[in-house]
PDB file of N, CA and C in Angstrom:
ATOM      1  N   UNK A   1     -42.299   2.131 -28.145  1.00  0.00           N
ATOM      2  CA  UNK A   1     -41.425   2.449 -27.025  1.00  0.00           C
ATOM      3  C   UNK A   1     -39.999   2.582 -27.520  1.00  0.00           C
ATOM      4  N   UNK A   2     -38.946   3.652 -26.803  1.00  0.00           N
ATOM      5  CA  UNK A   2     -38.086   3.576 -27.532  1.00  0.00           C
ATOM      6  C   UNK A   2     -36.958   2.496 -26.612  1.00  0.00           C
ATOM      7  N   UNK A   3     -36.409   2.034 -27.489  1.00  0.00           N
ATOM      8  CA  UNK A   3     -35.557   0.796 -27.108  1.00  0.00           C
ATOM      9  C   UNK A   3     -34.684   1.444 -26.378  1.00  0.00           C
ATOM     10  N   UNK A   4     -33.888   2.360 -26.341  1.00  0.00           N
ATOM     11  CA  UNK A   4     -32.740   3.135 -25.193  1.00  0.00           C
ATOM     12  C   UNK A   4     -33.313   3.216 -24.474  1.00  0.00           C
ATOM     13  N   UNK A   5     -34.537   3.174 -23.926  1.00  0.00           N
ATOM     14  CA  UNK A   5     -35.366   3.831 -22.700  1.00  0.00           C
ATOM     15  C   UNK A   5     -35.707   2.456 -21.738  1.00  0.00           C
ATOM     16  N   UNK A   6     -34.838   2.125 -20.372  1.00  0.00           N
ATOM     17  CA  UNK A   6     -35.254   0.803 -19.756  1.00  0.00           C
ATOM     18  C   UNK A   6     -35.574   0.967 -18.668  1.00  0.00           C
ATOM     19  N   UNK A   7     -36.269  -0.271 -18.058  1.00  0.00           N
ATOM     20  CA  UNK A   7     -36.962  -0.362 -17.118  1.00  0.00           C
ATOM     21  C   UNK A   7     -36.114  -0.245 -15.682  1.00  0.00           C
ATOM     22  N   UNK A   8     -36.450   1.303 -14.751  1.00  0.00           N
ATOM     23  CA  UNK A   8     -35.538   1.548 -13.862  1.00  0.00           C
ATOM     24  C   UNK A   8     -35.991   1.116 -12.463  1.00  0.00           C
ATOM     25  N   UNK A   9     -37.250   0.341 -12.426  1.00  0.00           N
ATOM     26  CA  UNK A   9     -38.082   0.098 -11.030  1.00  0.00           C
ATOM     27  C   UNK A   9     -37.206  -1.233 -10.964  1.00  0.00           C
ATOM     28  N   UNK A  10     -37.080  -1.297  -9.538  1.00  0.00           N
ATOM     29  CA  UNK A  10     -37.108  -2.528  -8.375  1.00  0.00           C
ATOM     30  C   UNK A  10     -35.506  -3.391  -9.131  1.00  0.00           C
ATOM     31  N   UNK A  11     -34.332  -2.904  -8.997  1.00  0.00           N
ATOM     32  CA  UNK A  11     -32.931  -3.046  -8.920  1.00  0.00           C
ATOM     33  C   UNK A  11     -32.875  -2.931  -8.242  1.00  0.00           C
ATOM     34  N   UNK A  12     -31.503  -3.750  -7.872  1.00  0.00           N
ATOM     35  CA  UNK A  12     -30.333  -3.640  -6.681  1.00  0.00           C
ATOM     36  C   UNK A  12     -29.318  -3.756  -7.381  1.00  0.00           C
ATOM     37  N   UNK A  13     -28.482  -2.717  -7.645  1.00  0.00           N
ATOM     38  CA  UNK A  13     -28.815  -1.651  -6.686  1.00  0.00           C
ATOM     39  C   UNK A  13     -29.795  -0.495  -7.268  1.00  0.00           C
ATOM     40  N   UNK A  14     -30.108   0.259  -6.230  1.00  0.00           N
ATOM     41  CA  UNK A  14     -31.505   0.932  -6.796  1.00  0.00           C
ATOM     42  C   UNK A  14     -31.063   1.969  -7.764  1.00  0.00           C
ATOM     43  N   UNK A  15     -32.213   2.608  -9.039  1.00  0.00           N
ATOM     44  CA  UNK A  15     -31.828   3.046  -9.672  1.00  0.00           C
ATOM     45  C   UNK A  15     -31.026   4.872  -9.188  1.00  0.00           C
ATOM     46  N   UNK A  16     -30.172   5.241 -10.043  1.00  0.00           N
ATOM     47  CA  UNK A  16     -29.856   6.469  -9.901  1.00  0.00           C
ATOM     48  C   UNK A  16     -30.256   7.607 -10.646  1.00  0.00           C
ATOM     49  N   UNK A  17     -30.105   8.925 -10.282  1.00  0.00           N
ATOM     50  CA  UNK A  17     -30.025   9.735 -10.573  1.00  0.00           C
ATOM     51  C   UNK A  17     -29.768  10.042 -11.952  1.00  0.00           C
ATOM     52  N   UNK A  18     -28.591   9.659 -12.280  1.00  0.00           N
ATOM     53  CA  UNK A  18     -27.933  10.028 -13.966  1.00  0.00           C
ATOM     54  C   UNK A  18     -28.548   9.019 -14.705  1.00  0.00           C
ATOM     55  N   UNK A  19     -29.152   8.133 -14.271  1.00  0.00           N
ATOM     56  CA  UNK A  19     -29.813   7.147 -15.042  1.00  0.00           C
ATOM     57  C   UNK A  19     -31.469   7.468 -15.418  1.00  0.00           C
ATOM     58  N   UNK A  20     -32.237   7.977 -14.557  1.00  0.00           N
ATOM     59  CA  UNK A  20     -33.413   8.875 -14.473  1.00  0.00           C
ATOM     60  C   UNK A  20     -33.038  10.007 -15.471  1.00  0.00           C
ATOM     61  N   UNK A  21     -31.923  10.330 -15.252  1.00  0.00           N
ATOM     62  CA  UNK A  21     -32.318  11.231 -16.048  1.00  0.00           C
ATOM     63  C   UNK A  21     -31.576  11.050 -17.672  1.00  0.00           C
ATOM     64  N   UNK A  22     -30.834  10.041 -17.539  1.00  0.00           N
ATOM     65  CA  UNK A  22     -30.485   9.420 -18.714  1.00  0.00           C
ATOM     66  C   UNK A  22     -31.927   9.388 -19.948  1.00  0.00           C
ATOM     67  N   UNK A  23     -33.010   8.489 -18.703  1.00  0.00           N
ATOM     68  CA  UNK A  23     -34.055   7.783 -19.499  1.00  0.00           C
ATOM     69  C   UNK A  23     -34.717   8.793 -20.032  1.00  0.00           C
ATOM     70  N   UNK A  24     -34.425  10.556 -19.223  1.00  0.00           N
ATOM     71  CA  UNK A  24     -35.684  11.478 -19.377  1.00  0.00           C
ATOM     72  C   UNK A  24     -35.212  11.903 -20.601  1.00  0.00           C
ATOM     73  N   UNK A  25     -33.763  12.008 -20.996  1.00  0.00           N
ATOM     74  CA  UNK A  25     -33.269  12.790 -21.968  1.00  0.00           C
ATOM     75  C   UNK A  25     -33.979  12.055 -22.861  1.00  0.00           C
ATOM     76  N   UNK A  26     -33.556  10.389 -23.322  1.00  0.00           N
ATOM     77  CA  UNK A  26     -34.064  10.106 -24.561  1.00  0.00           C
ATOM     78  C   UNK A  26     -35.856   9.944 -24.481  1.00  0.00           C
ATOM     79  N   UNK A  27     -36.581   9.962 -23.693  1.00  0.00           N
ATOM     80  CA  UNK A  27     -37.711  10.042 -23.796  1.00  0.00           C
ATOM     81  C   UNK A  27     -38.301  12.022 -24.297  1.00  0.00           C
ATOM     82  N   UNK A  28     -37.685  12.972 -24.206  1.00  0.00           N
ATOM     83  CA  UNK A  28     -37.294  14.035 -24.747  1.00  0.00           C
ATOM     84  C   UNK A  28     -37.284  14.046 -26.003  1.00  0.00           C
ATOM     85  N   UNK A  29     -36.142  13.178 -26.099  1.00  0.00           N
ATOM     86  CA  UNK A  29     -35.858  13.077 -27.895  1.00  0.00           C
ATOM     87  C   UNK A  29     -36.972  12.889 -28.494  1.00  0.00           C
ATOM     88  N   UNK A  30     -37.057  11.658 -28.161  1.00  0.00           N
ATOM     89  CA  UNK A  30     -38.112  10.744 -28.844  1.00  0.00           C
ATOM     90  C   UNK A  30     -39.359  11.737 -29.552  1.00  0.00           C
ATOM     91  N   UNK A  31     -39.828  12.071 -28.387  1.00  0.00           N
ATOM     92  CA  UNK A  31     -40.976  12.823 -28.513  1.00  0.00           C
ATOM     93  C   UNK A  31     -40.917  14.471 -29.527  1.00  0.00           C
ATOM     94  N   UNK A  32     -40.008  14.844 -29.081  1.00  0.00           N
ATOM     95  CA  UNK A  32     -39.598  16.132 -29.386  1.00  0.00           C
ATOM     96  C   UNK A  32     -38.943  15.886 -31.166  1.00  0.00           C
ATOM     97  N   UNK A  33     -38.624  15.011 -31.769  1.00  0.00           N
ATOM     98  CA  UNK A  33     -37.788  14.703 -33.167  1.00  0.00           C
ATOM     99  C   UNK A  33     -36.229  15.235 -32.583  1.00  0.00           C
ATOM    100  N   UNK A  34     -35.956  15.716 -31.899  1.00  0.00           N
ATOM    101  CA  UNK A  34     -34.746  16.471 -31.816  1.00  0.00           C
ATOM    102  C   UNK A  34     -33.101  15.650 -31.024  1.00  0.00           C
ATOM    103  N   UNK A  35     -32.728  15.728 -31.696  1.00  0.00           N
ATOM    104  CA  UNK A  35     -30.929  14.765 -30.782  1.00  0.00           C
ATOM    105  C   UNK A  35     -30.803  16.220 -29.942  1.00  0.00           C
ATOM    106  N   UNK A  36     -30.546  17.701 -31.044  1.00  0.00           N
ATOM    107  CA  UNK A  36     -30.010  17.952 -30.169  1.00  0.00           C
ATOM    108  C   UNK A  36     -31.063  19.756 -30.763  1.00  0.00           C
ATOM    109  N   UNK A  37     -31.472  19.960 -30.084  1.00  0.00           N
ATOM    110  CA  UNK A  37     -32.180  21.224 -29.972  1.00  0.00           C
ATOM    111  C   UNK A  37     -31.486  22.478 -30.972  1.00  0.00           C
ATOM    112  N   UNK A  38     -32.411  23.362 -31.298  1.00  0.00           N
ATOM    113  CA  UNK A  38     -31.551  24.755 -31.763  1.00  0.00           C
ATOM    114  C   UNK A  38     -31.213  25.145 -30.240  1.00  0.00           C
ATOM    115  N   UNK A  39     -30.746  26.638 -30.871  1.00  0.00           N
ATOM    116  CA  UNK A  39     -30.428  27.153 -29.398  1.00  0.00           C
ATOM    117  C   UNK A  39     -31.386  28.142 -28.620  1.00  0.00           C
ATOM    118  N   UNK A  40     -32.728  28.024 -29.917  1.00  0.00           N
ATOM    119  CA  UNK A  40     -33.916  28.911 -29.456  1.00  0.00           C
ATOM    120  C   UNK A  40     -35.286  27.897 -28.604  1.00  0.00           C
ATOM    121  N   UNK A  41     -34.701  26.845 -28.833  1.00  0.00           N
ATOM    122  CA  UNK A  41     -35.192  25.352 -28.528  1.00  0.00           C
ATOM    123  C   UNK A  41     -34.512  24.613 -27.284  1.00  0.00           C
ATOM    124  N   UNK A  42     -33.405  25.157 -27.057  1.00  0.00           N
ATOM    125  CA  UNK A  42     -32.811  24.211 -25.801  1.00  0.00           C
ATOM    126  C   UNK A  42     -33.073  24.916 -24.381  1.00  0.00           C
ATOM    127  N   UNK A  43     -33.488  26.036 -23.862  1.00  0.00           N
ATOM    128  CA  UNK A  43     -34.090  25.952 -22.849  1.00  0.00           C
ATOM    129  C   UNK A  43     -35.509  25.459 -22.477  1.00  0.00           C
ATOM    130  N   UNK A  44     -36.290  25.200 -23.733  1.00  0.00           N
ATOM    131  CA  UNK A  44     -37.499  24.596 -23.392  1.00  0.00           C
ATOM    132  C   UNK A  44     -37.282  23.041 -23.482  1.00  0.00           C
ATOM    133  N   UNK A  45     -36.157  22.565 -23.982  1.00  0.00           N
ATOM    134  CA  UNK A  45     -35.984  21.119 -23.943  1.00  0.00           C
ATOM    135  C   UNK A  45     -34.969  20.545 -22.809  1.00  0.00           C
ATOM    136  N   UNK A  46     -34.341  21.230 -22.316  1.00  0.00           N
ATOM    137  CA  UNK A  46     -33.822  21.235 -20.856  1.00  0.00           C
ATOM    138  C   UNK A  46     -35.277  21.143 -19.745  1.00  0.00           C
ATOM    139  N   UNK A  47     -35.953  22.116 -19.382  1.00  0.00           N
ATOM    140  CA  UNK A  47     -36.658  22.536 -18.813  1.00  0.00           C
ATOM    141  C   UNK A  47     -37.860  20.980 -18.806  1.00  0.00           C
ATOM    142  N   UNK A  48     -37.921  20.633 -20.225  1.00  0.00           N
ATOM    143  CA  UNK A  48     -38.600  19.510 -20.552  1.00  0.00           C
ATOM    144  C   UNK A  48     -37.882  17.842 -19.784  1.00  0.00           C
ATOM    145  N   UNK A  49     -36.430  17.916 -19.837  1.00  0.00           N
ATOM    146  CA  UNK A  49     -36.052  17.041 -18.927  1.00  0.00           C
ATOM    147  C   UNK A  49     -35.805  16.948 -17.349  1.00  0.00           C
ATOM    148  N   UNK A  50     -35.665  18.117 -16.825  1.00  0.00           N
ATOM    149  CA  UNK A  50     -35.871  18.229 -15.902  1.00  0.00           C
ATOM    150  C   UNK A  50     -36.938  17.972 -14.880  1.00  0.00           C
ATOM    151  N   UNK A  51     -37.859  18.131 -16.045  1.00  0.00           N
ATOM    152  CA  UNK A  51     -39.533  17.923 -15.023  1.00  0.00           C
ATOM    153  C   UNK A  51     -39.786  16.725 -15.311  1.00  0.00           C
ATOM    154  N   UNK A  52     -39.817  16.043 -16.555  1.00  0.00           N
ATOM    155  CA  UNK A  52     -39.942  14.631 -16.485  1.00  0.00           C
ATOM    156  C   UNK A  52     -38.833  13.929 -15.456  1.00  0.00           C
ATOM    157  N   UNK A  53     -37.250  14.321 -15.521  1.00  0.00           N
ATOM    158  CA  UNK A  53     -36.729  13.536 -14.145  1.00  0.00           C
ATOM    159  C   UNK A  53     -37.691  13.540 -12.812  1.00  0.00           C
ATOM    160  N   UNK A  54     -37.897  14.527 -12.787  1.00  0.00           N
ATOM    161  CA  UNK A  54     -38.330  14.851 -11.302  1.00  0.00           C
ATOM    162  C   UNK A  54     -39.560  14.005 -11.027  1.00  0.00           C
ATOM    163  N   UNK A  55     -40.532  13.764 -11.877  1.00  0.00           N
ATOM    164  CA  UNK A  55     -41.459  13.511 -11.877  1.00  0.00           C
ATOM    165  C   UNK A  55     -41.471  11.564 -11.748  1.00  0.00           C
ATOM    166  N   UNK A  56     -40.303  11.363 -12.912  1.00  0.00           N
ATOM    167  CA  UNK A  56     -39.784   9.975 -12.585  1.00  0.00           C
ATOM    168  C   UNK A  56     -39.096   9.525 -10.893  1.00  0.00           C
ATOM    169  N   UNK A  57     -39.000  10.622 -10.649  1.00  0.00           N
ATOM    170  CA  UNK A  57     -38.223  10.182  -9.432  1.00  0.00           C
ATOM    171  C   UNK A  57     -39.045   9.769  -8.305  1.00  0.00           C
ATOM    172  N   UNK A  58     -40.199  10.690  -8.469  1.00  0.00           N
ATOM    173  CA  UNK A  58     -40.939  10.344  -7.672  1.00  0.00           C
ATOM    174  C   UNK A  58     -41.828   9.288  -7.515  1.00  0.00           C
ATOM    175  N   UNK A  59     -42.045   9.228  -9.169  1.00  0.00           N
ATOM    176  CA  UNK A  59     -42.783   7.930  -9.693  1.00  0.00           C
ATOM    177  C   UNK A  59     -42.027   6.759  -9.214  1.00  0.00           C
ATOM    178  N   UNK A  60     -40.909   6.584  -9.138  1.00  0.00           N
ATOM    179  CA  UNK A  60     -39.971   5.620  -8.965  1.00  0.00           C
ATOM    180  C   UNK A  60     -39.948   5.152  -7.431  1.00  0.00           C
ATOM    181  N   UNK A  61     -40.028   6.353  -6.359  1.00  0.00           N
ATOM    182  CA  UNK A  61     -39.836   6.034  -4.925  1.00  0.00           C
ATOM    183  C   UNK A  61     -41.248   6.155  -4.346  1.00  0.00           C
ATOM    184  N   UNK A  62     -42.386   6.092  -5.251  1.00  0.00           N
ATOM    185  CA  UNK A  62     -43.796   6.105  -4.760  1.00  0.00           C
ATOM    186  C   UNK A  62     -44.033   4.188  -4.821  1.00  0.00           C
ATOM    187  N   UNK A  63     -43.315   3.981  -5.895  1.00  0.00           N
ATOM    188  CA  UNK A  63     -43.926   2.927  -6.110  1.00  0.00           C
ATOM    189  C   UNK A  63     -43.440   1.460  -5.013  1.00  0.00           C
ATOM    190  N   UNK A  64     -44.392   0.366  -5.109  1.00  0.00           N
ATOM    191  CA  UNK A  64     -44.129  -0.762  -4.215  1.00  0.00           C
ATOM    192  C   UNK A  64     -44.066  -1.969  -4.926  1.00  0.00           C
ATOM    193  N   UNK A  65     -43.559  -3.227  -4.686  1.00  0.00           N
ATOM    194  CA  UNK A  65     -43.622  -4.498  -4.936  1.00  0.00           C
ATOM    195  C   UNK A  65     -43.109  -5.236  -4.016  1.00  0.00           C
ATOM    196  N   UNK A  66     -43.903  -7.010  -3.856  1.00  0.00           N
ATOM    197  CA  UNK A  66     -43.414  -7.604  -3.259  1.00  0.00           C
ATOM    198  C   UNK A  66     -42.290  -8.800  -3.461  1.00  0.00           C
ATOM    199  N   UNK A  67     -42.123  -8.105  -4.932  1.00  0.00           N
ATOM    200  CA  UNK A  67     -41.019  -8.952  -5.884  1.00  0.00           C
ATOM    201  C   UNK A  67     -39.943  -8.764  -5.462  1.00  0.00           C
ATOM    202  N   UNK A  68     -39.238  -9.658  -5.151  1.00  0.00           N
ATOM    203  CA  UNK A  68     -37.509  -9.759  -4.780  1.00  0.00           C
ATOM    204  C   UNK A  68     -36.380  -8.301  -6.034  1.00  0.00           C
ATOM    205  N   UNK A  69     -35.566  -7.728  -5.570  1.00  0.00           N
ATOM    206  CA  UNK A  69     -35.031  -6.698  -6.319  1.00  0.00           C
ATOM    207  C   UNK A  69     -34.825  -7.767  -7.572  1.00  0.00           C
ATOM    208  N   UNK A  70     -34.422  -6.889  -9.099  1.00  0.00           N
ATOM    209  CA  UNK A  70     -33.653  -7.890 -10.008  1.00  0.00           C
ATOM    210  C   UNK A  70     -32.309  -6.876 -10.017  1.00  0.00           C
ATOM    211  N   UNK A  71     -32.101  -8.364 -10.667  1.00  0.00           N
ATOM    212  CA  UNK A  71     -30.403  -8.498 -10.574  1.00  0.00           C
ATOM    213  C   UNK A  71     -29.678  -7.786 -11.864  1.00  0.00           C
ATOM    214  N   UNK A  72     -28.982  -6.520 -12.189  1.00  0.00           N
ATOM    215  CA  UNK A  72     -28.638  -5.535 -13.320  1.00  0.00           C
ATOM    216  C   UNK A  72     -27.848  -6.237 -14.435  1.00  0.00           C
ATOM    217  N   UNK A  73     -27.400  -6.986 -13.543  1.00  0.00           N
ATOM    218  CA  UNK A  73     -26.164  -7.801 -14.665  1.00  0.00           C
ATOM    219  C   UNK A  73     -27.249  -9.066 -15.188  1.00  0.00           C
ATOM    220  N   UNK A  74     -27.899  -9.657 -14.324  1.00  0.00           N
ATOM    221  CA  UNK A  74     -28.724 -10.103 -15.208  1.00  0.00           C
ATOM    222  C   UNK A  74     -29.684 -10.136 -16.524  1.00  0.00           C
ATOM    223  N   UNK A  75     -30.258  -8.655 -15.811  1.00  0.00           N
ATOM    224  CA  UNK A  75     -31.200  -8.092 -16.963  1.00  0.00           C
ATOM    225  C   UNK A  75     -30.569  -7.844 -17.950  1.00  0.00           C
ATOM    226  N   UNK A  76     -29.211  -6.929 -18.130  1.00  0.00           N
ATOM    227  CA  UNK A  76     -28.757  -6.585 -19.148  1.00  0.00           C
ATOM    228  C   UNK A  76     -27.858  -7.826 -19.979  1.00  0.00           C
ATOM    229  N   UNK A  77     -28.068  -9.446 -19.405  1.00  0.00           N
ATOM    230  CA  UNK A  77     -27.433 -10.721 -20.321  1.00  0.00           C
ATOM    231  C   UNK A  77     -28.530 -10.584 -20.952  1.00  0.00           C
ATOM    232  N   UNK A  78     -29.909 -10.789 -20.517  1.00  0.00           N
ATOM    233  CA  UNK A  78     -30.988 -11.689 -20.915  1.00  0.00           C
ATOM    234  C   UNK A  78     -31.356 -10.218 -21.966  1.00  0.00           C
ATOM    235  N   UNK A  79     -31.486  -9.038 -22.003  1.00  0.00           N
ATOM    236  CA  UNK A  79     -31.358  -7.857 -23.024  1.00  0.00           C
ATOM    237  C   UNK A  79     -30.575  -8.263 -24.299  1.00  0.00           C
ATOM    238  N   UNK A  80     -29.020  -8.339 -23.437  1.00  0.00           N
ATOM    239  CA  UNK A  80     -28.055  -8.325 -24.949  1.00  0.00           C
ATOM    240  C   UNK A  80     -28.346  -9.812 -25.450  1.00  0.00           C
ATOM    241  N   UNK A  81     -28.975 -10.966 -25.435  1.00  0.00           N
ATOM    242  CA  UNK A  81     -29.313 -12.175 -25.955  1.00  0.00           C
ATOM    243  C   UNK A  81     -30.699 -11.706 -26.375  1.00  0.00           C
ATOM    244  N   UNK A  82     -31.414 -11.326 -26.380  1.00  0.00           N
ATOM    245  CA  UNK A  82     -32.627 -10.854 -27.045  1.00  0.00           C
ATOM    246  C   UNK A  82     -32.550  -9.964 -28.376  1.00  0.00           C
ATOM    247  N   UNK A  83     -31.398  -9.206 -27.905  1.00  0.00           N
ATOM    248  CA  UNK A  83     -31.200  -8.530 -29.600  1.00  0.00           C
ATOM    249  C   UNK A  83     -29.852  -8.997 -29.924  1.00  0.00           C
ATOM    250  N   UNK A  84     -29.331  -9.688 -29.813  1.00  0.00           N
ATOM    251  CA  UNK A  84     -28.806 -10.998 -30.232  1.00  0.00           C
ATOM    252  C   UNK A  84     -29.857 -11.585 -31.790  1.00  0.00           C
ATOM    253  N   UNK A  85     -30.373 -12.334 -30.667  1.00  0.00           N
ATOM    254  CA  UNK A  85     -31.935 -12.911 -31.637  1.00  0.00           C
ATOM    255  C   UNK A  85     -32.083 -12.109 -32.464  1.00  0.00           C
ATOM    256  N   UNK A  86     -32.687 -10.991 -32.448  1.00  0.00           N
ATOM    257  CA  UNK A  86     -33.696 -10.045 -32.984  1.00  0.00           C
ATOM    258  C   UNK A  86     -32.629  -9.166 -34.266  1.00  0.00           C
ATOM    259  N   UNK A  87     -31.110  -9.588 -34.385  1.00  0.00           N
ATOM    260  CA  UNK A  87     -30.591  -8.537 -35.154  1.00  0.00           C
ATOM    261  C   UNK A  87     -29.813  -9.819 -35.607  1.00  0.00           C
ATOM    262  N   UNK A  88     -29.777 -11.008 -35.618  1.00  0.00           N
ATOM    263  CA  UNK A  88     -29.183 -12.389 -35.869  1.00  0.00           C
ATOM    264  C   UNK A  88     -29.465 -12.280 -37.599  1.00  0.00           C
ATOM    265  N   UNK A  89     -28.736 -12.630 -38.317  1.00  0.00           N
ATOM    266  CA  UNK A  89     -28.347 -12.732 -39.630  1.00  0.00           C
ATOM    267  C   UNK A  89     -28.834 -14.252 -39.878  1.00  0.00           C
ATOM    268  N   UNK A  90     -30.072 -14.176 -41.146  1.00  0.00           N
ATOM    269  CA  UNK A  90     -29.835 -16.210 -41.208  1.00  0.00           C
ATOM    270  C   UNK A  90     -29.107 -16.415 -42.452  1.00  0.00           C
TER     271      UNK A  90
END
């Protein structure tokens, strides 16, 4: 999984738009090897984020839980203390 790519279900506040499609770009990358496309390559890699947003979006407002929202500033302490850990020098 790629580590830039985070979990956008069940926030408050709920997730957005530029963030969906934040996640679609680097899930794009990922897949594709590419940061940044030729230019015979970037309408099919546009075209490629676009439909995965869309598709997230829907994925996103289809879905249900009876879990209380989480909290953004939270997630992203208990994140940056995890690779904290994980990139910690002994």
């Amino acid at each position: 999984m790629c580590r830039n790519i985070r979990t956008l279900f069940n926030f408050d506040p709920p997730v957005t738009d530029e963030e969906i499609r934040a996640a679609s770009l680097q899930f794009v990358r990922k897949i594709s090897g590419f940061h940044k496309p030729s230019k015979g390559n970037e309408p099919a890699f546009q075209a490629a984020i676009d439909e995965i947003a869309a598709i997230s979006t829907r994925l996103l407002h289809s879905l249900e839980t009876s879990a209380p929202p989480k909290n953004r500033e939270e997630a992203a302490a208990v994140a940056k203390a995890r690779s904290a850990r994980r990139f910690q020098r002994a």
